[in-house]
C-alpha atoms as a PDB file:
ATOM      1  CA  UNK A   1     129.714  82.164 135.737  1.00  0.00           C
ATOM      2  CA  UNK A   2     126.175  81.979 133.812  1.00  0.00           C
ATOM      3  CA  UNK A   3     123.309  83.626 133.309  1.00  0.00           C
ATOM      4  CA  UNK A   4     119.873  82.360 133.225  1.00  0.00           C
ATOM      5  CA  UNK A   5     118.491  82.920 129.834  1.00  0.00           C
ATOM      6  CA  UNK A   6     114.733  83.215 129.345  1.00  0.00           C
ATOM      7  CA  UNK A   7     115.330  79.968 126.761  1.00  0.00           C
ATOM      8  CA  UNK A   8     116.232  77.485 129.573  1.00  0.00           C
ATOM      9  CA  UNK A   9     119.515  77.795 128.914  1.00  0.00           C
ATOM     10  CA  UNK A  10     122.557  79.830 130.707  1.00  0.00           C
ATOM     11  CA  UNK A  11     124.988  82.316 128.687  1.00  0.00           C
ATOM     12  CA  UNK A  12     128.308  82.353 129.829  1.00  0.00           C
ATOM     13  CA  UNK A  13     129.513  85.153 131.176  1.00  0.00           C
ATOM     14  CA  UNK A  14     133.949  85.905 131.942  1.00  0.00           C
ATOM     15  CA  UNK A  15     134.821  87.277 135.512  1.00  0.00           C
ATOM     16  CA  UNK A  16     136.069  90.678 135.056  1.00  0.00           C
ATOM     17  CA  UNK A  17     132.783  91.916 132.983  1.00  0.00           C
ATOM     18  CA  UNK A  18     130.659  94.898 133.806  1.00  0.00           C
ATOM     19  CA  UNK A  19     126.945  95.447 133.773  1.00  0.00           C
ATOM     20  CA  UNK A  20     127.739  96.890 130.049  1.00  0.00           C
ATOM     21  CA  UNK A  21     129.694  93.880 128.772  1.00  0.00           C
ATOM     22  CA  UNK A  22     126.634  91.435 129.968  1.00  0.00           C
ATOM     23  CA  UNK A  23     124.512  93.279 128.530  1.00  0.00           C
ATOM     24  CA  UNK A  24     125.952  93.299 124.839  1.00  0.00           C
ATOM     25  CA  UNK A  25     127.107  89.608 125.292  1.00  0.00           C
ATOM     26  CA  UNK A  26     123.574  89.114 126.749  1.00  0.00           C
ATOM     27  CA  UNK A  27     122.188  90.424 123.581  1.00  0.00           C
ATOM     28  CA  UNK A  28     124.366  88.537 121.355  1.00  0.00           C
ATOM     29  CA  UNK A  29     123.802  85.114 123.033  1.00  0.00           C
ATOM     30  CA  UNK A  30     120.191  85.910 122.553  1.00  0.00           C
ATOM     31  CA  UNK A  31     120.764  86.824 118.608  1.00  0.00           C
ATOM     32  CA  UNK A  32     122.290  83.674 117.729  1.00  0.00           C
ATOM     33  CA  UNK A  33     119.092  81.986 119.715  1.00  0.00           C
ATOM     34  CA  UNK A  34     117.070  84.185 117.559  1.00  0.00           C
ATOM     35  CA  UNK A  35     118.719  83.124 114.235  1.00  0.00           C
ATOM     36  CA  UNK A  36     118.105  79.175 115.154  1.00  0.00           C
ATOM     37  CA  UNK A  37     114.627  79.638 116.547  1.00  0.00           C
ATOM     38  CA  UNK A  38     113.086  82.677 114.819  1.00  0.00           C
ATOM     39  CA  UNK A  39     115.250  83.923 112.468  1.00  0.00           C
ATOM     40  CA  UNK A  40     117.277  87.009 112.844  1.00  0.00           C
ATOM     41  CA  UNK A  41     118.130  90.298 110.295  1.00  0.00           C
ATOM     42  CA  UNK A  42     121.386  89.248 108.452  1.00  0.00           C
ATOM     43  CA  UNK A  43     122.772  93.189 109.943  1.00  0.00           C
ATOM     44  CA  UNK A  44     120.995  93.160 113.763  1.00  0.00           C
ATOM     45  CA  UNK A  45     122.820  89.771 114.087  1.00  0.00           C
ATOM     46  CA  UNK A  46     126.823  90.721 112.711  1.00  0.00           C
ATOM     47  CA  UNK A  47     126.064  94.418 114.450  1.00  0.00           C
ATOM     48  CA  UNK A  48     125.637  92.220 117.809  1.00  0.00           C
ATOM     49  CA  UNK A  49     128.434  90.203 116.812  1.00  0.00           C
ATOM     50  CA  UNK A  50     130.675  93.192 116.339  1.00  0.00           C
ATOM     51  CA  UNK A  51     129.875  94.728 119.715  1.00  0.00           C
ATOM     52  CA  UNK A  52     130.334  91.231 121.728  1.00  0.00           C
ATOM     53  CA  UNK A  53     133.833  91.481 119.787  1.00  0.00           C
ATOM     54  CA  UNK A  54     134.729  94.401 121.709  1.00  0.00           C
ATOM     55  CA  UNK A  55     133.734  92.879 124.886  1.00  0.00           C
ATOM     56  CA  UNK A  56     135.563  89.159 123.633  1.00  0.00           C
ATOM     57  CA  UNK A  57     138.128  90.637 121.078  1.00  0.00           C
ATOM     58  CA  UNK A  58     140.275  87.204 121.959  1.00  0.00           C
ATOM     59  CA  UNK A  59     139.868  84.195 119.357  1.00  0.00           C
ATOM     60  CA  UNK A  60     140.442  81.910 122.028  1.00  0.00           C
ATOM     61  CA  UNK A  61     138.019  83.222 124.457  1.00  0.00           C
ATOM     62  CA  UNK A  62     135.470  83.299 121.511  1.00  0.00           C
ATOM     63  CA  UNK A  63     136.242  79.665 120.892  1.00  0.00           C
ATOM     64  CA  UNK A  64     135.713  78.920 125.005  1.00  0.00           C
ATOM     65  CA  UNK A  65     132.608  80.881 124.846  1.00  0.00           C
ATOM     66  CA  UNK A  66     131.179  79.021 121.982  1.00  0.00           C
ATOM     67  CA  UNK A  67     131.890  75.869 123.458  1.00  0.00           C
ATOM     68  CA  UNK A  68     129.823  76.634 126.766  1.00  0.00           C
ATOM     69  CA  UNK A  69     127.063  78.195 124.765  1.00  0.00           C
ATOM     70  CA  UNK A  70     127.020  75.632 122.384  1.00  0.00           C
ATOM     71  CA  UNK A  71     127.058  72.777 125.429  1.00  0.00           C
ATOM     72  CA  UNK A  72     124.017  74.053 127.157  1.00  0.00           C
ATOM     73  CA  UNK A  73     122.224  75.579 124.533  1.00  0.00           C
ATOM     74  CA  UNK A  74     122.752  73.658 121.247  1.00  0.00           C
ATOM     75  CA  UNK A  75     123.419  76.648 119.002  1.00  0.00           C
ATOM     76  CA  UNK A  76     127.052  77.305 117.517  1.00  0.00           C
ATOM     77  CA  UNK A  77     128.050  80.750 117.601  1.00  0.00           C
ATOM     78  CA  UNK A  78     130.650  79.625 115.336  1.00  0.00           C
ATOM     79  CA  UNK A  79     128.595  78.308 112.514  1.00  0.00           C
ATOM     80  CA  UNK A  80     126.098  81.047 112.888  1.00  0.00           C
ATOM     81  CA  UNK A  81     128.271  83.816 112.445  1.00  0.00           C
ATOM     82  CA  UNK A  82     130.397  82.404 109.538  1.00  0.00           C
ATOM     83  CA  UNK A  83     126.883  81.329 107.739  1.00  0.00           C
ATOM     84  CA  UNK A  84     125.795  85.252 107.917  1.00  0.00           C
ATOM     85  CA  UNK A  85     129.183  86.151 106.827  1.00  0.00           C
ATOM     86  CA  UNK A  86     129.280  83.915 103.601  1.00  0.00           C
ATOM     87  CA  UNK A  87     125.237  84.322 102.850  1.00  0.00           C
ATOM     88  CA  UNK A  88     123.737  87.344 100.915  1.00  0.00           C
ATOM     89  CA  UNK A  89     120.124  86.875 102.521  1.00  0.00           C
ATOM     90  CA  UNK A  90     118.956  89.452 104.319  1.00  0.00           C
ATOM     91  CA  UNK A  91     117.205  86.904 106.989  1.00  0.00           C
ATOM     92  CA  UNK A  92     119.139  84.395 108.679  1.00  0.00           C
ATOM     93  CA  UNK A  93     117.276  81.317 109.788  1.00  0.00           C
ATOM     94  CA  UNK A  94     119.761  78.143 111.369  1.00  0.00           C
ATOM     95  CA  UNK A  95     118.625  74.680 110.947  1.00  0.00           C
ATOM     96  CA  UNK A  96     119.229  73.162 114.151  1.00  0.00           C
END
């Protein structure tokens, strides 16, 4: 299933989530939009990250989820997060 984002683009969403876990995946889909399109706090973005890892604590369903976000939206979840995990900046801002 997806969801609509207000970017044009659909988040993915797993069956078996509640109105709670779309809403923190929601949230984090729209962070890593934020860090290729505004630019995003270093700490907002990994706090998101750490709360979609409760809802998605699976690698593998990570890696499927990244793969549909990336398809329809262009922005790696993957590259995002590791960037903001390596950098020391307090802004994160992805080239696309």
């Amino acid at each position: 299933m997806m969801i609509q984002s207000d970017k044009n683009f659909a988040y993915p969403i797993l069956p078996g989530w509640d109105k709670t876990d779309i809403i923190m995946t929601s949230k984090f889909y729209s962070a890593i939009a934020n860090a290729y399109e505004i630019g995003i706090d270093r700490q907002d973005l990994l706090e998101s990250y750490a709360a979609f890892k409760t809802v998605v604590p699976s690698k593998s369903e990570e890696k499927q989820i990244g793969r549909e976000f990336e398809k329809d939206s262009g922005y790696s979840i993957y590259k995002t997060i590791k960037f903001a995990h390596q950098t020391t900046s307090q802004r994160i801002k992805m080239e696309s």
